[in-house]
Protein backbone atom coordinates (compact mmCIF):
# COMPACT_ATOMS: atom_id res chain seq x y z
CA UNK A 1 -7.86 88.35 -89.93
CA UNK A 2 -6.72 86.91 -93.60
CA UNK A 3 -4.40 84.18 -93.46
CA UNK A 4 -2.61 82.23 -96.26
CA UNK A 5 -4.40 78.87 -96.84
CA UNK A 6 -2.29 77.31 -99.85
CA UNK A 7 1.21 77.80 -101.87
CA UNK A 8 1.88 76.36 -104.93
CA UNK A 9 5.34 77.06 -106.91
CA UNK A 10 4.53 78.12 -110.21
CA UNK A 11 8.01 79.41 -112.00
CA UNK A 12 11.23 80.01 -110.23
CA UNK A 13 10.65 83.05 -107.53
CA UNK A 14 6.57 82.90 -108.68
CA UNK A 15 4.23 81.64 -106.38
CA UNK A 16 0.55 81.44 -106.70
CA UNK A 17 -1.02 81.92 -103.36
CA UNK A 18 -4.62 81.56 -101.83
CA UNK A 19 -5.45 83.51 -99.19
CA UNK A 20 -8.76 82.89 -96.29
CA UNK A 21 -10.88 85.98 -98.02
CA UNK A 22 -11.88 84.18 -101.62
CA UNK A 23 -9.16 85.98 -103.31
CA UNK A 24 -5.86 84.22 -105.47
CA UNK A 25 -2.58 86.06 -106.35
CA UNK A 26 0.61 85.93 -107.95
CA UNK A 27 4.09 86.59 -105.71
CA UNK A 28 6.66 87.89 -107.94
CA UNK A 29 9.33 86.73 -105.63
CA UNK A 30 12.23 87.99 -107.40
CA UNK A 31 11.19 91.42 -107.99
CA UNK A 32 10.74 91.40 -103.55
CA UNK A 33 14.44 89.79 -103.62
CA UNK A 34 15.87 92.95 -105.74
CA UNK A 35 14.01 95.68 -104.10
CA UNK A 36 14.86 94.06 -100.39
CA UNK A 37 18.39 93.00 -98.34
CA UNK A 38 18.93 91.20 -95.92
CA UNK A 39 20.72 87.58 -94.32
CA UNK A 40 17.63 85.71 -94.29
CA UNK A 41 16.64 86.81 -97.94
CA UNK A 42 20.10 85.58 -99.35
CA UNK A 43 18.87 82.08 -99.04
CA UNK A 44 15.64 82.42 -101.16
CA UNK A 45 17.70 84.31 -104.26
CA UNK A 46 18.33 80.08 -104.82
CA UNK A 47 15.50 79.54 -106.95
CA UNK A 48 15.48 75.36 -105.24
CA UNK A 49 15.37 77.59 -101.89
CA UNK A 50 12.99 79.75 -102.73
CA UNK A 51 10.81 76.82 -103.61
CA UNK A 52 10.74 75.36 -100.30
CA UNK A 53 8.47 77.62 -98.90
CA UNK A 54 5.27 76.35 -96.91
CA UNK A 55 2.34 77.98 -95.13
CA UNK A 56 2.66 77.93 -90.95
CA UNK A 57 -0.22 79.75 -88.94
CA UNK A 58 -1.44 81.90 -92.09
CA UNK A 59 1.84 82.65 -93.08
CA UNK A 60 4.38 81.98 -95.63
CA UNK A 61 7.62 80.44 -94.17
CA UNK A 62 10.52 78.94 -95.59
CA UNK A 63 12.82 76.61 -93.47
CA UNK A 64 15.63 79.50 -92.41
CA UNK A 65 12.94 80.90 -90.03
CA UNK A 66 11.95 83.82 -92.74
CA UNK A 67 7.99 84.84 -92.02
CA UNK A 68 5.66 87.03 -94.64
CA UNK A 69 2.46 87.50 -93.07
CA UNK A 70 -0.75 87.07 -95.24
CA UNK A 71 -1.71 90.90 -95.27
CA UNK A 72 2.18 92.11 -96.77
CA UNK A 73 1.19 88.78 -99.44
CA UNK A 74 -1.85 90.56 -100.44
CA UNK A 75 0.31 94.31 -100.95
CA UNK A 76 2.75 92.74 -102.68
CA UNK A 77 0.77 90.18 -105.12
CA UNK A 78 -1.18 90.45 -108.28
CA UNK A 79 -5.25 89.46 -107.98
CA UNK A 80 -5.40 86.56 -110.23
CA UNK A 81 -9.42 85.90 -109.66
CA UNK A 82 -11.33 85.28 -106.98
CA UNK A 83 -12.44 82.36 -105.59
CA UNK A 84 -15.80 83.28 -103.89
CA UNK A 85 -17.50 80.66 -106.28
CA UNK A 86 -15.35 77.95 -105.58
CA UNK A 87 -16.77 75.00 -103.35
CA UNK A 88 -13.62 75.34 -100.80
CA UNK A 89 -15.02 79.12 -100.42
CA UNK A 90 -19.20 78.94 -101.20
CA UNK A 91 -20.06 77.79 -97.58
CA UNK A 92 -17.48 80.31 -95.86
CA UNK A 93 -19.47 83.03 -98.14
CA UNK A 94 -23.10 81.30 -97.93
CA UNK A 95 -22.86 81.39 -93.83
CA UNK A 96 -20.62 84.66 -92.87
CA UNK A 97 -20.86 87.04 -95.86
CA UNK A 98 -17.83 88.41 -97.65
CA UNK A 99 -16.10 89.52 -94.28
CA UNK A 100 -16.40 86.98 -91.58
CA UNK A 101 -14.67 89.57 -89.08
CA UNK A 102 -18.05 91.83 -89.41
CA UNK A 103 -20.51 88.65 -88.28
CA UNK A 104 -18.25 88.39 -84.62
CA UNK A 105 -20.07 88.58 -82.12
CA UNK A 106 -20.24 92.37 -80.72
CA UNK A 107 -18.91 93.81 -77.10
CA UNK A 108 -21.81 94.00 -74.95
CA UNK A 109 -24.15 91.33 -76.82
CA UNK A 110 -25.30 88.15 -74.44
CA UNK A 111 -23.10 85.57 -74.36
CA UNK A 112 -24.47 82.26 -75.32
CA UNK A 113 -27.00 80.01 -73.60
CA UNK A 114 -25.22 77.90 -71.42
CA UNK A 115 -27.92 75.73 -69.98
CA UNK A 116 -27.84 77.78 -66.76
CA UNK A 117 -31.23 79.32 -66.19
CA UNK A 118 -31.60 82.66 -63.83
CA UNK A 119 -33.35 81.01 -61.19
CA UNK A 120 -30.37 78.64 -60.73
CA UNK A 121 -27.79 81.34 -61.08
CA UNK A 122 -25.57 81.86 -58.17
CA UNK A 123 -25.27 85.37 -58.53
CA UNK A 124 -26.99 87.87 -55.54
């Protein structure tokens, strides 16, 4: 699942976001504002407003309860660069590969050693 890690205001309605895949983008906020309505956007066409936006649970939030999830982020921005080289990415790349969701663990695999050899199972 990609989340948003980090928000930084770069220009009034710009933001440049980092997202959990090594990837960086530009959010052209206005342009969203003019092509979308609605009572909680009306708020954010303040560029001050719009700039007190923060990152909750992978998402980007501002304080009237408004929510854009990381995946809409990564429609709606433009790839700056990646980030795959970058220290805060090279162990997440080093350990799981590009795609951490294809080194889960798969349905019907064992489950993990628990310290509880058969013999001492409790199971008929």
């Amino acid at each position: 699942m990609m989340k948003l890690l980090d928000v930084k205001t770069i220009a009034a309605h710009q933001l440049e976001l980092t997202f959990s895949h090594p990837t960086q983008g530009v959010f052209d906020g206005a342009r969203y504002l003019a092509d979308h309505q609605g009572p909680l956007l009306e708020a954010l066409r303040d560029p001050a407003y719009f700039s007190r936006c923060f990152v909750d649970a992978g998402a980007l939030c501002w304080p009237n309860g408004l929510e854009l999830s990381a995946i809409r982020l990564y429609e709606l921005s433009h790839a700056v660069k990646s980030t795959a080289g970058s220290k805060r990415f090279r162990k997440s790349a080093t350990t799981y590969g590009s795609c951490p969701a294809l080194n889960q663990p798969k349905l019907g695999m064992n489950p993990p050693n628990l310290g509880i050899s058969p013999e001492h199972s409790t199971r008929p």
